[in-house]
Protein backbone atom coordinates (compact mmCIF):
# COMPACT_ATOMS: atom_id res chain seq x y z
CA UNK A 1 35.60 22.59 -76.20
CA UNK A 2 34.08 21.48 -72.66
CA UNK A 3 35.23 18.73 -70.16
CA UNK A 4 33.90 16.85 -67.42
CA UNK A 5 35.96 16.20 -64.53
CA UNK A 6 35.68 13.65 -61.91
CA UNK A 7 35.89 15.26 -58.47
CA UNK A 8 36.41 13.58 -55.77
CA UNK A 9 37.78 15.90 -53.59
CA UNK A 10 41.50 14.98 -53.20
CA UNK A 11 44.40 16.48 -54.60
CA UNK A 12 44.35 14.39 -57.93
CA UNK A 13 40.65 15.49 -58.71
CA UNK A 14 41.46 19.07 -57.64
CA UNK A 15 44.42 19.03 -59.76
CA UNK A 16 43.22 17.50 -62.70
CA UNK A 17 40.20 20.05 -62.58
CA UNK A 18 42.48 23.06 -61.98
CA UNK A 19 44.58 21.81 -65.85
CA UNK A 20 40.67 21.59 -67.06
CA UNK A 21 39.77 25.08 -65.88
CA UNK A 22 43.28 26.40 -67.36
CA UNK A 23 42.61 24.82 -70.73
CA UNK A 24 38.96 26.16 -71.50
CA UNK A 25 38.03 28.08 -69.11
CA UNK A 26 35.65 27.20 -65.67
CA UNK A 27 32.21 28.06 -68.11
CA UNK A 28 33.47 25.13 -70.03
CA UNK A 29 34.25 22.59 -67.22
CA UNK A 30 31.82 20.56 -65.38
CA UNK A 31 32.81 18.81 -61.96
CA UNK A 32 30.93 15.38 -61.33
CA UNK A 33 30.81 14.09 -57.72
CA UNK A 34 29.67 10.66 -56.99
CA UNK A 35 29.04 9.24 -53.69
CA UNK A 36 29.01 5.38 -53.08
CA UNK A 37 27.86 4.59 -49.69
CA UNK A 38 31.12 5.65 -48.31
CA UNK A 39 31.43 5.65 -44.42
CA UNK A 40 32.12 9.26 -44.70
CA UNK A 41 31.08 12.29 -46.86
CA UNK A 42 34.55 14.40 -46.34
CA UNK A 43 35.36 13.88 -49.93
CA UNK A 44 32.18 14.79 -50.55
CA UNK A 45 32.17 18.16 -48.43
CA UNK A 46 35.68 18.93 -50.54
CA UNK A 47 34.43 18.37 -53.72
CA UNK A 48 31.56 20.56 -53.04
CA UNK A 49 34.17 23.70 -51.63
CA UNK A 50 36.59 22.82 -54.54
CA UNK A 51 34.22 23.20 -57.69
CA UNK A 52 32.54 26.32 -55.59
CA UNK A 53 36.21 28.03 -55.43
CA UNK A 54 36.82 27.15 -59.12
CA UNK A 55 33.19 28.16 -60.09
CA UNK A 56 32.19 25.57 -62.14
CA UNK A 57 28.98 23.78 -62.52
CA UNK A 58 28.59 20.34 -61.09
CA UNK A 59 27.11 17.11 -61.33
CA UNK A 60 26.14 14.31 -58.09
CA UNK A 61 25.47 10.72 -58.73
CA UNK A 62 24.65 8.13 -56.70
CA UNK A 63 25.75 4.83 -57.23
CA UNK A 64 25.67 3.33 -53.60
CA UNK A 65 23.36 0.41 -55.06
CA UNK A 66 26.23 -0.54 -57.12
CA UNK A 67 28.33 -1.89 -54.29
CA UNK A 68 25.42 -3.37 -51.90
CA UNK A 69 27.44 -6.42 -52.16
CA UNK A 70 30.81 -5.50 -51.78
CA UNK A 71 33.14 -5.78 -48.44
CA UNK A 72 35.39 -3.27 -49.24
CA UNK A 73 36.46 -1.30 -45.98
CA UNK A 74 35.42 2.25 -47.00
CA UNK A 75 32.13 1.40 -47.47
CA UNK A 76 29.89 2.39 -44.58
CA UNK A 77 27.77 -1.01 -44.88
CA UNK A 78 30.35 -2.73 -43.76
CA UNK A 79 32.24 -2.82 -39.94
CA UNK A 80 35.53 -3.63 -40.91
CA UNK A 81 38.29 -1.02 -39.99
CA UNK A 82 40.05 0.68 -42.31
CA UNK A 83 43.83 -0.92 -42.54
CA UNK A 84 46.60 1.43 -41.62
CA UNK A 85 50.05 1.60 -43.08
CA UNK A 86 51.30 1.67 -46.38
CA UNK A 87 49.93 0.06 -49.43
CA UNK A 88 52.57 -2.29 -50.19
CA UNK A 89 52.40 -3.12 -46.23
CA UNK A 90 48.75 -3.79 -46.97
CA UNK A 91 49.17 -6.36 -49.82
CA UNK A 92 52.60 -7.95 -48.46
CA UNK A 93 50.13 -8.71 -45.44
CA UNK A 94 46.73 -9.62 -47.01
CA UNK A 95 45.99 -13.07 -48.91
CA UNK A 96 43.87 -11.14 -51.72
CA UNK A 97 45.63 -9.77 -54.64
CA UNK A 98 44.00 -6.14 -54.00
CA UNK A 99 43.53 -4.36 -50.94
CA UNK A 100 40.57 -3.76 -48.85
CA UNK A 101 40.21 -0.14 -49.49
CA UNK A 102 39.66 -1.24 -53.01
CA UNK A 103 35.87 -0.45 -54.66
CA UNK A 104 35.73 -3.06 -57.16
CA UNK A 105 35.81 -1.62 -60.61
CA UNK A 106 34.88 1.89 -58.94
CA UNK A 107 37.17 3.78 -62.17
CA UNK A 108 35.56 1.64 -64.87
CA UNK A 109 31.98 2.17 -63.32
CA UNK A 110 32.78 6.43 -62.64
CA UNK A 111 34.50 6.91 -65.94
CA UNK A 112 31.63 4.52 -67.85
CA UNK A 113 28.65 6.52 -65.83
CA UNK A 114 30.77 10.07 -66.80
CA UNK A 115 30.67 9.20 -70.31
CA UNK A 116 27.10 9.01 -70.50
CA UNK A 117 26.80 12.46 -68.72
CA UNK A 118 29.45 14.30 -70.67
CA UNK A 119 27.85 13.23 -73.85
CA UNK A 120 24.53 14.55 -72.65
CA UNK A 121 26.22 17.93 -71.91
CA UNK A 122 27.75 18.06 -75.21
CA UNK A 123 31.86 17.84 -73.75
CA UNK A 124 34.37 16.66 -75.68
CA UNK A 125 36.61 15.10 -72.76
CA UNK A 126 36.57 13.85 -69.37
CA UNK A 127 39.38 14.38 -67.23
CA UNK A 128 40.05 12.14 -64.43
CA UNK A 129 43.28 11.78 -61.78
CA UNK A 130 44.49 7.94 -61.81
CA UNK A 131 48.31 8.19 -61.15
CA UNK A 132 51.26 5.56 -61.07
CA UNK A 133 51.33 5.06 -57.17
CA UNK A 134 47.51 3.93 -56.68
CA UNK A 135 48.25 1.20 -59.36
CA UNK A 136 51.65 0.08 -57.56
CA UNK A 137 51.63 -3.35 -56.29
CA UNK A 138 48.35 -3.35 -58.18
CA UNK A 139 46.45 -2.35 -55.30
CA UNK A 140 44.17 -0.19 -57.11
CA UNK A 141 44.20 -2.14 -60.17
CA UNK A 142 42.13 0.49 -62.23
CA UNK A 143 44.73 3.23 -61.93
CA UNK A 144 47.04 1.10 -64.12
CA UNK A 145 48.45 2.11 -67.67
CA UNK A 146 46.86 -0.71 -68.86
CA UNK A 147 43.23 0.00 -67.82
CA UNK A 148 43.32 3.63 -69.01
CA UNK A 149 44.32 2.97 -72.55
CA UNK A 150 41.10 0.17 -72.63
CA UNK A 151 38.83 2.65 -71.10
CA UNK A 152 40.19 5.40 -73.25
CA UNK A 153 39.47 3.10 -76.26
CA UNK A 154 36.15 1.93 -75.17
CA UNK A 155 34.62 5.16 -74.50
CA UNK A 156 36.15 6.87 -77.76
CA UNK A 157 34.82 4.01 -79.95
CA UNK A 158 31.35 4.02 -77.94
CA UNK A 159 30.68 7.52 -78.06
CA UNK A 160 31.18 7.56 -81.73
CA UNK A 161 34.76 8.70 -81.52
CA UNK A 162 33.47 11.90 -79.86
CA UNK A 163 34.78 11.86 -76.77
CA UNK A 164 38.24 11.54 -75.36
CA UNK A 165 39.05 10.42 -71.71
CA UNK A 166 42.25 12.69 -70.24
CA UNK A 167 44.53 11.09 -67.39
CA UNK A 168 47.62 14.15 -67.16
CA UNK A 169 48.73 11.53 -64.51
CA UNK A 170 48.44 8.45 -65.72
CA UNK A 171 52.69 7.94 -65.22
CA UNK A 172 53.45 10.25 -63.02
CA UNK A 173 53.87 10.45 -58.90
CA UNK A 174 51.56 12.05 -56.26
CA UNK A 175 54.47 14.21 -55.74
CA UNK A 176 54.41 15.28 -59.42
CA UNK A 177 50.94 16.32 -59.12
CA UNK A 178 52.09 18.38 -55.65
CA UNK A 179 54.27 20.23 -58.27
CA UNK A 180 51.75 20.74 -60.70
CA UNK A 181 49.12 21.83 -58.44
CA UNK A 182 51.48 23.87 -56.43
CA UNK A 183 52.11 25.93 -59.97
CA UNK A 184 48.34 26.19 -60.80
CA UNK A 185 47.72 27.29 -57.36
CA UNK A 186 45.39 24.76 -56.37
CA UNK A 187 43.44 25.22 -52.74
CA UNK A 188 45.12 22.02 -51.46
CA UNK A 189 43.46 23.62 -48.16
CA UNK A 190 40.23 22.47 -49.29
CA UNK A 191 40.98 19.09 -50.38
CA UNK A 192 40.25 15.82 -48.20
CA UNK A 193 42.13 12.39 -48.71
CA UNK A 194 42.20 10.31 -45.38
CA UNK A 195 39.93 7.43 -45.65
CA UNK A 196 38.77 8.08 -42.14
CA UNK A 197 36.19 10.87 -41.58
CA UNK A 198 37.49 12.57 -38.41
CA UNK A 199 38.03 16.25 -37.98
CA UNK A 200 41.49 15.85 -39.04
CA UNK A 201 43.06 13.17 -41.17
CA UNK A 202 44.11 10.50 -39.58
CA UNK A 203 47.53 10.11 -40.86
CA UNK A 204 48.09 7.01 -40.96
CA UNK A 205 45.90 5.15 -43.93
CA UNK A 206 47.78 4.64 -46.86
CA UNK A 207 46.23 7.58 -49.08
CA UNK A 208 47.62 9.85 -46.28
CA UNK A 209 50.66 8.11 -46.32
CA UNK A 210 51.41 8.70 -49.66
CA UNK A 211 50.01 12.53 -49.64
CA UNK A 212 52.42 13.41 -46.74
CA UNK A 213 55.27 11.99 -49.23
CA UNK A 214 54.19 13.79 -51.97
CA UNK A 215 54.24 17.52 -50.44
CA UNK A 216 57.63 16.43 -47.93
CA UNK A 217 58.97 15.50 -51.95
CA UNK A 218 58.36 18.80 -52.56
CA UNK A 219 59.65 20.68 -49.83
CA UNK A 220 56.19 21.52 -48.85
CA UNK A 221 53.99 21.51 -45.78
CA UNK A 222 50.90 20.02 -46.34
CA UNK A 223 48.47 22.78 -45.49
CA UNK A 224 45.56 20.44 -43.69
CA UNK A 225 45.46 19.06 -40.37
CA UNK A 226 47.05 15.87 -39.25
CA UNK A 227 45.99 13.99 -35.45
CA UNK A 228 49.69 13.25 -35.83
């Protein structure tokens, strides 16, 4: 059995690729990276230190074309700033239904484009990290229940019922992927999650927000580098 992972280089990836590399071993497991004209490659960096440390072999894709035509604040195209605060702050404040930070359709489009890739390296699943809080207050609306289950179906029935998409955290907490991780041993060290690309995470976006949380849930200092 092989699997594909999507790596971003946050602690979802990392963890999801750490329960890949436990179930069939890091010769089985391929990471894929894809960059998409974000205004930073951090993520990128980590993913690139994370499949190194797990030794597995690994994929890049770019799909920057894609989103040409987006306004989405991560995107380096565009000179809006990235919003600060929580993400229910973020939509209690904003007249759209999703947030800025969101890349329209990015999981459909990743987990579509890692189909095609996985099939062509013979795996027989593709693990990915969506988890309960991104899809809260629907402000990443492709981390929902609801969306994995028709992209699970769509790419099982399209690859002729070969291949099997994997979300371990598809109902659970960031803080319940802490705890997994934690147990797998998983370099959180190397990871990146702030939406800003300074030397140290900014703190203060809503994906830091919520990784704080999850490791003060856990009783656990987050091992990066805050600027506060």
């Amino acid at each position: 059995m092989k699997a594909l992972v999507l790596l971003s280089g946050g602690i979802d990836s990392a963890t999801a690729l750490a329960m890949a590399v436990k179930e069939y071993g890091n010769e089985n497991v391929y990471a894929l990276s894809i960059t998409y004209g974000q205004k930073h490659s951090k993520e990128i960096e980590a993913s690139c230190k994370i499949a190194s440390y797990y030794k597995v072999k690994t994929t890049y894709l770019d799909l920057t074309k894609i989103f040409e035509n987006s306004n989405c604040s991560l995107l380096k195209k565009n000179n809006l700033d990235i919003p600060l605060g929580t993400y229910e702050s973020q939509i209690l404040n904003s007249d759209s239904k999703t947030i800025s930070t969101y890349v329209p359709f990015r999981n459909g489009l990743f987990l579509s484009s890692a189909a095609s890739i996985a099939l062509s390296l013979e795996c027989d699943y593709i693990y990915y990290g969506a988890h309960s809080d991104d899809s809260k207050f629907d402000a990443y609306p492709d981390c929902s229940i609801e969306f994995n289950k028709a992209i699970c179906d769509a790419i099982y029935l399209g690859s002729g019922k070969k291949l099997k998409v994997v979300a371990p955290f598809i109902g659970k907490h960031k803080s319940d992927i802490v705890k997994i991780g934690t147990e797998l041993h998983v370099p959180y060290e190397l990871t990146w999650s702030c939406y800003n690309g300074h030397e140290k995470a900014c703190g203060k976006c809503g994906t830091c927000i919520d990784r704080k949380k999850a490791f003060e849930i856990n009783g656990l200092k987050d091992p990066i580098e805050y600027e506060e």
